[in-house]
N, C-alpha and C. Protein backbone atom coordinates (compact mmCIF):
# COMPACT_ATOMS: atom_id res chain seq x y z
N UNK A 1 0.84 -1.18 0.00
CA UNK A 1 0.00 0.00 0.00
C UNK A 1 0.89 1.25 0.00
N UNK A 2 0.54 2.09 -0.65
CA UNK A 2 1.22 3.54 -1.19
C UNK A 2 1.24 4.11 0.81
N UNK A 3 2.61 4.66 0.60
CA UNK A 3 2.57 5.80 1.81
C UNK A 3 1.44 6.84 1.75
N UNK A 4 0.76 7.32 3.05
CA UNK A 4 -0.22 8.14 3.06
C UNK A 4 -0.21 9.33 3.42
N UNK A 5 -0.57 10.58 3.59
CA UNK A 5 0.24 11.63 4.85
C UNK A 5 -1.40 12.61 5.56
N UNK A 6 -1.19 13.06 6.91
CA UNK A 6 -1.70 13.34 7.69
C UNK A 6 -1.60 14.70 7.90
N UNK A 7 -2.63 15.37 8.35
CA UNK A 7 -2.19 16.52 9.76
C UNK A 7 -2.82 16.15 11.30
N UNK A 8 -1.83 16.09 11.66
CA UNK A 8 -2.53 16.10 13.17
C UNK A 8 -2.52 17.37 13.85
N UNK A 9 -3.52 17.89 14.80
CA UNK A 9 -3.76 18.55 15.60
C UNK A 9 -3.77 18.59 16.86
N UNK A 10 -2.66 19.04 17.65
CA UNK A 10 -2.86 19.54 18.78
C UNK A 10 -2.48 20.89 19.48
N UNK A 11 -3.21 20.98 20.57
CA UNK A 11 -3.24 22.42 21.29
C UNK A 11 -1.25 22.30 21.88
N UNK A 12 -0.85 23.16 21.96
CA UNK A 12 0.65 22.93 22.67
C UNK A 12 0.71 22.99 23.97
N UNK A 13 -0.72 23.70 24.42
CA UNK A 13 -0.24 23.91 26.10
C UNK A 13 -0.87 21.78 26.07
N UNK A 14 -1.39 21.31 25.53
CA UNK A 14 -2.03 20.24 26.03
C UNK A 14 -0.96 19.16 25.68
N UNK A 15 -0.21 19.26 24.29
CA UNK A 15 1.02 18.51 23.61
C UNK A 15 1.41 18.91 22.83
N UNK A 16 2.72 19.07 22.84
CA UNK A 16 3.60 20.49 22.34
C UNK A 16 4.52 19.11 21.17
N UNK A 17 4.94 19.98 20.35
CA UNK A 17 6.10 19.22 19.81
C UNK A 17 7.23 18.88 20.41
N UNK A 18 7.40 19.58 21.55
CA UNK A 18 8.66 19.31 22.19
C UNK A 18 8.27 18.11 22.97
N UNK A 19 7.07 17.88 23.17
CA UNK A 19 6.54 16.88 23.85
C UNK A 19 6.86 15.09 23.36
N UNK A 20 6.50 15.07 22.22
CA UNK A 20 6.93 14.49 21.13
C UNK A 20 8.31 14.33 21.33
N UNK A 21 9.19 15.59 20.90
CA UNK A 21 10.46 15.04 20.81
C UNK A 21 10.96 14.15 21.73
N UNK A 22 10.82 14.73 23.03
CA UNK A 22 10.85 14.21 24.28
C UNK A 22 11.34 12.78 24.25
N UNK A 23 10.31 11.78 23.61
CA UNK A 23 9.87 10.54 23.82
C UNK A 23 11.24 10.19 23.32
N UNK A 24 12.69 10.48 22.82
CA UNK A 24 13.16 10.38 22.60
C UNK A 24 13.67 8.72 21.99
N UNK A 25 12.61 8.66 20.83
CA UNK A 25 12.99 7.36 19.89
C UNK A 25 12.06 6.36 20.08
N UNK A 26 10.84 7.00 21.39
CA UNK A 26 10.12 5.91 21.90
C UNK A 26 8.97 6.57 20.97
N UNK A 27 8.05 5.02 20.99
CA UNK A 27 6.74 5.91 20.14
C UNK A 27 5.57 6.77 20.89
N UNK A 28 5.40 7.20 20.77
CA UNK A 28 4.05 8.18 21.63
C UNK A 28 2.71 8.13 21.12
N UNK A 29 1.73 7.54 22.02
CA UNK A 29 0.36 7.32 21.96
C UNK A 29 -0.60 8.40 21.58
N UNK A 30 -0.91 8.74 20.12
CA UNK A 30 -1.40 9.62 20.13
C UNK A 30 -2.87 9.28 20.20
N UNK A 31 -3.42 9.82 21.45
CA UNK A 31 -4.73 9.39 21.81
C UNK A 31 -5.83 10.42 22.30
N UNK A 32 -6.80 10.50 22.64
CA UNK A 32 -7.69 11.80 23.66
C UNK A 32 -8.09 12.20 22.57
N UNK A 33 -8.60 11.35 21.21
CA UNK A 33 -9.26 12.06 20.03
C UNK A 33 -11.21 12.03 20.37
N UNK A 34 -11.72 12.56 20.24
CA UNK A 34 -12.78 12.11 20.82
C UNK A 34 -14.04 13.16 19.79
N UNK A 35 -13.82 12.76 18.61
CA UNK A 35 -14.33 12.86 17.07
C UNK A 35 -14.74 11.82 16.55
N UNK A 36 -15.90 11.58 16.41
CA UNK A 36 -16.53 9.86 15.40
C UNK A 36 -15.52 9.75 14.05
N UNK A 37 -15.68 11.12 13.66
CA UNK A 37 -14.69 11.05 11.83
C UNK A 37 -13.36 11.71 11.97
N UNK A 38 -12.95 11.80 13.06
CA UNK A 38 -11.67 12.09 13.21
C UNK A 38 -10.67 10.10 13.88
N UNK A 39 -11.52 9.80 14.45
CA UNK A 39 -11.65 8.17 15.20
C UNK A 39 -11.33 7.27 14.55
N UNK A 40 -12.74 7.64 13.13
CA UNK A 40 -12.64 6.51 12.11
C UNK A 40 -11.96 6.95 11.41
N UNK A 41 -10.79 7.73 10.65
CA UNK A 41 -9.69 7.44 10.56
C UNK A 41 -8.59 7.37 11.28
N UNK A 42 -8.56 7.17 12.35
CA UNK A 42 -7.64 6.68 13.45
C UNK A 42 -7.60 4.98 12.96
N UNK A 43 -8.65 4.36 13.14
CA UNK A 43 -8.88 2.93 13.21
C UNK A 43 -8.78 2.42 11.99
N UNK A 44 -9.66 2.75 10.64
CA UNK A 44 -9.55 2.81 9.35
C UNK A 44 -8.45 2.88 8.46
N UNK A 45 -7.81 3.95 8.50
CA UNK A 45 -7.20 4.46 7.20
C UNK A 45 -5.69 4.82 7.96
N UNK A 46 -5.66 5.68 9.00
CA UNK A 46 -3.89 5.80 8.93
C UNK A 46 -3.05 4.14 9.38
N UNK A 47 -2.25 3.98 8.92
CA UNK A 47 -1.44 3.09 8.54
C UNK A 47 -0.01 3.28 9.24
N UNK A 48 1.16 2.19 9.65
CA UNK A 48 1.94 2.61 9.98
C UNK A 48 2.92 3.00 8.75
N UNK A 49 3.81 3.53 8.58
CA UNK A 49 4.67 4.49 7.85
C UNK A 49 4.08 5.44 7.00
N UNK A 50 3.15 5.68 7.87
CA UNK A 50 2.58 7.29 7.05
C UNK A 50 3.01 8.44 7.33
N UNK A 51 3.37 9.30 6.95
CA UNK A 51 3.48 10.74 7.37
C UNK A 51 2.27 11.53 8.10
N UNK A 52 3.00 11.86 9.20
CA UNK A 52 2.37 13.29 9.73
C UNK A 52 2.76 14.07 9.51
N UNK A 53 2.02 15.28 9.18
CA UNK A 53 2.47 16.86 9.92
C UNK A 53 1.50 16.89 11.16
N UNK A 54 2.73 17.77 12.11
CA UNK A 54 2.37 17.87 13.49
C UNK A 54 1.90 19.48 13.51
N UNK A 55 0.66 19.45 13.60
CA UNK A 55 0.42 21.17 13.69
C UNK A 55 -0.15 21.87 15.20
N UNK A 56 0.72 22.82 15.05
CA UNK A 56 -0.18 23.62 16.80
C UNK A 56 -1.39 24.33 16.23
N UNK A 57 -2.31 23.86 17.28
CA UNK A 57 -3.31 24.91 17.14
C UNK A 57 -3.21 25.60 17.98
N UNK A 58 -4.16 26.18 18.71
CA UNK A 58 -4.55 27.16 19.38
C UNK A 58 -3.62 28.68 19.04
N UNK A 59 -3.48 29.11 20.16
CA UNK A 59 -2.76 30.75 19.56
C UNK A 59 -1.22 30.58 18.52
N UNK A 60 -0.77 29.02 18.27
CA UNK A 60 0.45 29.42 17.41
C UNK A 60 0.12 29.19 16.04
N UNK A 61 -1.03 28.31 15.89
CA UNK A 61 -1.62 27.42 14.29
C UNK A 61 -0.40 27.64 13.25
N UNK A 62 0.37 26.29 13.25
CA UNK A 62 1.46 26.19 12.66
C UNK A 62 2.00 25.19 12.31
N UNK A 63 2.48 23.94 11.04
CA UNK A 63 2.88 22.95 11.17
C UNK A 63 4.42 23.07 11.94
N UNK A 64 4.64 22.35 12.79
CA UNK A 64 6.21 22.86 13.03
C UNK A 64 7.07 21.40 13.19
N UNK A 65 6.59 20.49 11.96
CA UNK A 65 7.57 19.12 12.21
C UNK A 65 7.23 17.89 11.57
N UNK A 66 7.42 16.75 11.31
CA UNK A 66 6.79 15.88 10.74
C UNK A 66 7.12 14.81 11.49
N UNK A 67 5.94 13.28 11.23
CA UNK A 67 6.06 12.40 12.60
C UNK A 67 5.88 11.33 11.44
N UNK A 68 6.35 10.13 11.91
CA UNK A 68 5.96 8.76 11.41
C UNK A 68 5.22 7.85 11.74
N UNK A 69 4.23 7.24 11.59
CA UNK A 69 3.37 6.50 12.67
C UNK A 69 3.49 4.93 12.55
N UNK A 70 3.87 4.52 13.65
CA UNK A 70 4.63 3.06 14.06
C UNK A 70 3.63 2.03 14.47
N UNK A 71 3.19 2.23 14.84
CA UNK A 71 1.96 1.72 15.37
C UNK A 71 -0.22 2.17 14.65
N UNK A 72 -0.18 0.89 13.97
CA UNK A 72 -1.86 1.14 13.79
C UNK A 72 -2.80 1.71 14.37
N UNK A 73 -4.00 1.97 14.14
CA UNK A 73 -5.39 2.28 15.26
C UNK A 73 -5.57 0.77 16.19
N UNK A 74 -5.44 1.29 17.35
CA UNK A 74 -5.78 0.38 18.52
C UNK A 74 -6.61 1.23 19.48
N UNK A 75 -7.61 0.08 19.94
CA UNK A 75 -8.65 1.14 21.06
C UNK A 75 -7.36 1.96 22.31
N UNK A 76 -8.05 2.99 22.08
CA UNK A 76 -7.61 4.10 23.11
C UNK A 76 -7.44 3.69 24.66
N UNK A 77 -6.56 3.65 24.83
CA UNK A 77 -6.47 2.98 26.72
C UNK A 77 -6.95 4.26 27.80
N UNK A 78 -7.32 5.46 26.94
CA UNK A 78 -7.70 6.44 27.93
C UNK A 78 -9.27 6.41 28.16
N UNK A 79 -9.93 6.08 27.34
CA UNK A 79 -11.61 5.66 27.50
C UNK A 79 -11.87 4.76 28.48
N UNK A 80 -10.99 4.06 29.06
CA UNK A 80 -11.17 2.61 30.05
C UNK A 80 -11.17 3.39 31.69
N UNK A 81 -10.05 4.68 32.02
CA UNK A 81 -9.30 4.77 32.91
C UNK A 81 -10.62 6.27 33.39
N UNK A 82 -11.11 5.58 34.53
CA UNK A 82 -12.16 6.44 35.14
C UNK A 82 -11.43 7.77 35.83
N UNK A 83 -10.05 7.67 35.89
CA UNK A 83 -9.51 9.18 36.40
C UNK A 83 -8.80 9.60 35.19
N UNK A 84 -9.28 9.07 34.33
CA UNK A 84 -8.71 10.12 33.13
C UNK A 84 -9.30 11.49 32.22
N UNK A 85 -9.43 12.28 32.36
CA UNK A 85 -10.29 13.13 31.44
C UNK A 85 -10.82 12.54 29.99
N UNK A 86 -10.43 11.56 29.35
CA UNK A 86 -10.58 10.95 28.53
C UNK A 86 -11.56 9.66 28.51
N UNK A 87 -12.05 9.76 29.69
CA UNK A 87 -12.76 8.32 30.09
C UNK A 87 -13.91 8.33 29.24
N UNK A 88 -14.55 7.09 28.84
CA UNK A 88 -16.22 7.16 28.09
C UNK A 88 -16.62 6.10 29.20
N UNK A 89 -17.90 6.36 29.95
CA UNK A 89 -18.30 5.19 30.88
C UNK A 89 -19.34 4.25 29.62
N UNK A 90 -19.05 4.40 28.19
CA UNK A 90 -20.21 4.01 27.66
C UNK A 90 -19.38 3.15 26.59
N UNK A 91 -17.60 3.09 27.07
CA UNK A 91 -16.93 2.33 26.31
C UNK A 91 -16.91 1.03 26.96
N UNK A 92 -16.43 -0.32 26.24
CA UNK A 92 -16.02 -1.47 26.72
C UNK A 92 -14.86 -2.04 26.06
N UNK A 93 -13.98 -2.71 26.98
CA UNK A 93 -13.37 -3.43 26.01
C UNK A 93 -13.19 -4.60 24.81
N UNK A 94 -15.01 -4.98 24.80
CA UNK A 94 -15.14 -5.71 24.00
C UNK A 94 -15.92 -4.17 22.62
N UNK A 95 -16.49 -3.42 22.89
CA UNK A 95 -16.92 -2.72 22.23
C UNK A 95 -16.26 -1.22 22.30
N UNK A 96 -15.05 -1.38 22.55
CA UNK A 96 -14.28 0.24 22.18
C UNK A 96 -14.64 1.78 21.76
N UNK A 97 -14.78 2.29 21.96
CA UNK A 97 -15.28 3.91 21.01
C UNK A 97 -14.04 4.08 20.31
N UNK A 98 -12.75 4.72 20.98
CA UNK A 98 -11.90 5.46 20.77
C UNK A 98 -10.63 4.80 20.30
N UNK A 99 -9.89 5.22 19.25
CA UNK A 99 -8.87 4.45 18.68
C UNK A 99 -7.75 5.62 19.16
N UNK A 100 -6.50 5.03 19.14
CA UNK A 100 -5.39 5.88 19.11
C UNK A 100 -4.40 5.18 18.05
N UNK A 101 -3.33 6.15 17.45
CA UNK A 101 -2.15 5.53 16.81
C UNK A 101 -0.84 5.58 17.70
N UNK A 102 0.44 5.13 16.86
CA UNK A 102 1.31 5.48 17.84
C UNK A 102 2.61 6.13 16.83
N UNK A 103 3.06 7.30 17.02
CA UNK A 103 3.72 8.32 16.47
C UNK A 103 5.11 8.64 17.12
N UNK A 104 6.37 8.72 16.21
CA UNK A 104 7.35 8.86 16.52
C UNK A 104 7.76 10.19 15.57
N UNK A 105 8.54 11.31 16.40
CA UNK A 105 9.24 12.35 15.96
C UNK A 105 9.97 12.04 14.24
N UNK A 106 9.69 12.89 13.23
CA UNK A 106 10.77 12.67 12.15
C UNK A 106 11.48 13.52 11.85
N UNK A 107 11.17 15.03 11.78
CA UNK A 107 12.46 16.06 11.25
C UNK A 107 11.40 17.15 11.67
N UNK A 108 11.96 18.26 12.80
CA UNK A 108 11.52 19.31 13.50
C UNK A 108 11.82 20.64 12.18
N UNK A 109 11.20 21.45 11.30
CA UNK A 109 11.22 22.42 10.85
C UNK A 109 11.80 23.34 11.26
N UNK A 110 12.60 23.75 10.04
CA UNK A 110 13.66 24.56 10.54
C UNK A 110 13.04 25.85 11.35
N UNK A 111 11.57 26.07 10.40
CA UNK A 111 11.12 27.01 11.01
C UNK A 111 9.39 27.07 10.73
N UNK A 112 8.70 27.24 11.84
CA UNK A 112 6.87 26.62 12.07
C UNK A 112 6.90 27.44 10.35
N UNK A 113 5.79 26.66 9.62
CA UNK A 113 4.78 27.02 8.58
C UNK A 113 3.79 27.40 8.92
N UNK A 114 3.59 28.49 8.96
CA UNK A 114 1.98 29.56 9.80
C UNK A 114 1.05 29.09 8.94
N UNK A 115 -0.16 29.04 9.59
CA UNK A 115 -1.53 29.14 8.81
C UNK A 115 -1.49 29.82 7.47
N UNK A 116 -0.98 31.66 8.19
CA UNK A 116 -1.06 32.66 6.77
C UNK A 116 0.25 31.82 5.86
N UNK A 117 1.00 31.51 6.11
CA UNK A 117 2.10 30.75 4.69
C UNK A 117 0.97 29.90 4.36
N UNK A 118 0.42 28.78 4.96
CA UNK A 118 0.08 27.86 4.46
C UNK A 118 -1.47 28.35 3.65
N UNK A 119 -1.57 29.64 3.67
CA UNK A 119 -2.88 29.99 2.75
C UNK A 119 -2.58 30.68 1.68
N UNK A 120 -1.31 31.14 2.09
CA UNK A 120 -0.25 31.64 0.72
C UNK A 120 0.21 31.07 -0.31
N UNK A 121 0.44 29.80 0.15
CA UNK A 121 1.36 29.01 -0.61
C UNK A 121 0.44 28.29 -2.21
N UNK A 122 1.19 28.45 -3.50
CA UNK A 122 0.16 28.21 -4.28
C UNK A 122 0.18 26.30 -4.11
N UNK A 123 -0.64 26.11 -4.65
CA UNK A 123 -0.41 24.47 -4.30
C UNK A 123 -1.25 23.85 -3.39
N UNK A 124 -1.62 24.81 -2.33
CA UNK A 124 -2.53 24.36 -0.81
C UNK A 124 -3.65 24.78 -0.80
N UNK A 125 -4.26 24.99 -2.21
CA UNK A 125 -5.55 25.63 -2.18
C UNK A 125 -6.84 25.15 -1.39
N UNK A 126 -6.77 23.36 -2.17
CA UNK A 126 -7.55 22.50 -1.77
C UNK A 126 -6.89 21.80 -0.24
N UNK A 127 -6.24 22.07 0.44
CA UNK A 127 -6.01 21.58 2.15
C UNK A 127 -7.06 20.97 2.19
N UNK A 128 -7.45 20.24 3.26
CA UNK A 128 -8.63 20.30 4.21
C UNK A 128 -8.21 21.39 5.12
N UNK A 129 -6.73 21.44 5.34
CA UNK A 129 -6.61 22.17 6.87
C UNK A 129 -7.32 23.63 6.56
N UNK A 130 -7.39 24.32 5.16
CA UNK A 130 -7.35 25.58 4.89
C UNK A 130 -9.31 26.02 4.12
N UNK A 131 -9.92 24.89 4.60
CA UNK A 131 -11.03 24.86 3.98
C UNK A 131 -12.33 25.31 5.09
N UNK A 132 -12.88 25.96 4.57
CA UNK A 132 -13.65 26.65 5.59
C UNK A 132 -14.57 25.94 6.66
N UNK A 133 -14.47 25.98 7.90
CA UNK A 133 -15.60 25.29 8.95
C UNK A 133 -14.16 24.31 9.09
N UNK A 134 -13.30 23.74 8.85
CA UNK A 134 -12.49 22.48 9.25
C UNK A 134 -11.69 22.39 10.30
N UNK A 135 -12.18 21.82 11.32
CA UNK A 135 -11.93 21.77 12.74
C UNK A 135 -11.21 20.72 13.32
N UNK A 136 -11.20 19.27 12.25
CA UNK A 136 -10.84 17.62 12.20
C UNK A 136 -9.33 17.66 13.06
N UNK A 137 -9.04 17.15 14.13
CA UNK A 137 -8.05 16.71 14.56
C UNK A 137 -7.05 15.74 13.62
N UNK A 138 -7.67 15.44 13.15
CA UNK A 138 -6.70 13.84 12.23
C UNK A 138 -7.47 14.46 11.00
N UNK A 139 -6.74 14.77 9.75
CA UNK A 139 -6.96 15.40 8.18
C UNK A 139 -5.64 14.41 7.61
N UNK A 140 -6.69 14.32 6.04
CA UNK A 140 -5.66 13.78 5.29
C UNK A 140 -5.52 14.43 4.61
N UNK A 141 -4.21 14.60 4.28
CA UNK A 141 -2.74 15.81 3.20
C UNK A 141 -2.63 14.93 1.85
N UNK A 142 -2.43 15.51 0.74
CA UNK A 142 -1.99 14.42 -0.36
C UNK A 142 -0.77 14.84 -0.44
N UNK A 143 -0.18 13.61 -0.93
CA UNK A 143 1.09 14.18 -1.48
C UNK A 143 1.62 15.08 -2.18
N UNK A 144 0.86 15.73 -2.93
CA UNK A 144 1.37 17.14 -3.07
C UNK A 144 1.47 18.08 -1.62
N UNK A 145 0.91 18.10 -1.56
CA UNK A 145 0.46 18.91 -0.29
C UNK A 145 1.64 18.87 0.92
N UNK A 146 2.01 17.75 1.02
CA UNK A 146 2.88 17.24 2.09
C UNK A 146 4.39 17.47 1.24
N UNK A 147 4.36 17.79 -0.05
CA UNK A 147 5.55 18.12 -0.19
C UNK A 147 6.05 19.60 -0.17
N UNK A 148 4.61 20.27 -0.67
CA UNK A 148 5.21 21.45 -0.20
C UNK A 148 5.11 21.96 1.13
N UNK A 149 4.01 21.44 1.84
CA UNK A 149 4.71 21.90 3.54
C UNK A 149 6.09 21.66 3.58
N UNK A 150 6.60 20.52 3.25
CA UNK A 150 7.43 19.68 3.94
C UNK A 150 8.77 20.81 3.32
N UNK A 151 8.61 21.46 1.99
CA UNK A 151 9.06 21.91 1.38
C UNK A 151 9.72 23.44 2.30
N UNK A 152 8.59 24.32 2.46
CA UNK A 152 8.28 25.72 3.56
C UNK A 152 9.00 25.05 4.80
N UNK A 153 8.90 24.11 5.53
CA UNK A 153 9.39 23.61 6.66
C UNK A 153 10.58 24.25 6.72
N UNK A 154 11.35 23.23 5.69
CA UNK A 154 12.64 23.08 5.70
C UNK A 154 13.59 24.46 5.29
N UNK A 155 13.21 25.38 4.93
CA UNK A 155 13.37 26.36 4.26
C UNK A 155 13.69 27.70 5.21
N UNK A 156 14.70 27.74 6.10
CA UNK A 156 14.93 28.93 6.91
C UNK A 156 13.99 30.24 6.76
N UNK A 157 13.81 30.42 8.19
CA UNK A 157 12.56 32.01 8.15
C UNK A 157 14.33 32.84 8.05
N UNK A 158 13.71 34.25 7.13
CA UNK A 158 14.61 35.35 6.95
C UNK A 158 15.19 35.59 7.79
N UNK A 159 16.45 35.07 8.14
CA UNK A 159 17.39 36.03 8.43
C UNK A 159 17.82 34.99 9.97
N UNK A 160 16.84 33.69 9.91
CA UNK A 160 17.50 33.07 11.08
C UNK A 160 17.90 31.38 10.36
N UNK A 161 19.13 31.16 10.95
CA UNK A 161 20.06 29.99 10.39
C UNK A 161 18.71 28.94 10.79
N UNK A 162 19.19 27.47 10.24
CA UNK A 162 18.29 26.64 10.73
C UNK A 162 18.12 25.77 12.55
N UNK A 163 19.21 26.60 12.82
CA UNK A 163 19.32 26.06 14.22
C UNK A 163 18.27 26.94 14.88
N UNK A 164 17.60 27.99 14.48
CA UNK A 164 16.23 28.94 14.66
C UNK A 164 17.51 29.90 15.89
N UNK A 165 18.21 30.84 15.08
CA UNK A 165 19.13 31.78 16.06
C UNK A 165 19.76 32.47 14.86
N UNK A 166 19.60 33.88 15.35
CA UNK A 166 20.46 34.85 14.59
C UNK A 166 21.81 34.71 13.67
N UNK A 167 22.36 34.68 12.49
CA UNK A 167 23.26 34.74 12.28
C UNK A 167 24.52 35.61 13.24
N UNK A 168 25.24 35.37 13.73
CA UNK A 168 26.46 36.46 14.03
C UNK A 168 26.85 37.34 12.72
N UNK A 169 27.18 38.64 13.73
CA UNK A 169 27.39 39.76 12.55
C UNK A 169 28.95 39.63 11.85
N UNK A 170 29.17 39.64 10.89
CA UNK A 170 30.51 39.81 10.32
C UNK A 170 31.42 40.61 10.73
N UNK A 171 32.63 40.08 10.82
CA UNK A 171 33.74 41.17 11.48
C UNK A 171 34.63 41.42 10.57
């Protein structure tokens, strides 16, 4: 089966990319989706060696990285756990609600791709991410799409090296 590619969504104060990095090589449960059509492609359709883009929402809305996903849709272990904010008392483990995947860090952007780039950019017309009312935690990117993010990523913001820090001034 053809590689696939993603956006995922999360808030940063809730899971940050650095959060992610963190896991350092380990895979990370991406779970607490709690969307019927965001779910069913959790369980359905993403696949392991698909591409993510990892995007912040809330006040930064920005892709700032790309992830690999190692692990299939498996029911969510946070729907089971009654002190979890994530709990469903209406899940079972023979009858599941909630799927999660499992996602490992791939190459941190040299520098975040903003919303406004990503509405700029010619090529991204048709997003889902950029399409009006679209709120979906889990969106699928086509490969075009994922190349030119992937493209803007990599591509130093003006005037800062890719280590994201000022050039030193010439002497």
């Amino acid at each position: 089966m053809a590689r696939r590619y993603w956006l995922f969504k999360s808030d940063p104060e809730t899971f940050a990319w650095a959060d992610l990095r963190a896991a350092r090589g380990g895979a990370v449960v991406w779970d607490g989706v709690r969307n019927y059509q965001a779910r069913n492609t959790l369980r359905d359709d993403v696949q392991v060696g698909d591409g993510v883009l990892f995007y912040h929402s809330g006040s930064d809305k920005a892709v700032v990285g790309t992830a690999r996903v190692v692990q299939a849709g498996h029911p969510d272990a946070t729907q089971f756990d009654p002190k979890h904010a994530g709990f469903d008392p209406g899940a079972s483990r023979d009858a599941p609600r909630w799927y999660a995947v499992g996602v490992v860090p791939d190459a941190e952007f040299a520098a975040p791709v903003s919303l406004s780039a990503l509405r700029g950019a010619p090529g991204l017309e048709g997003m889902v991410l950029l399409t009006k009312g679209s709120r979906l935690s889990v969106q699928p990117v086509t490969a075009a799409e994922w190349g030119i993010v992937t493209r803007l990523g990599r591509a130093s913001a003006p005037g800062v090296n890719v280590r994201g820090r000022r050039p030193s001034p010439r002497r």
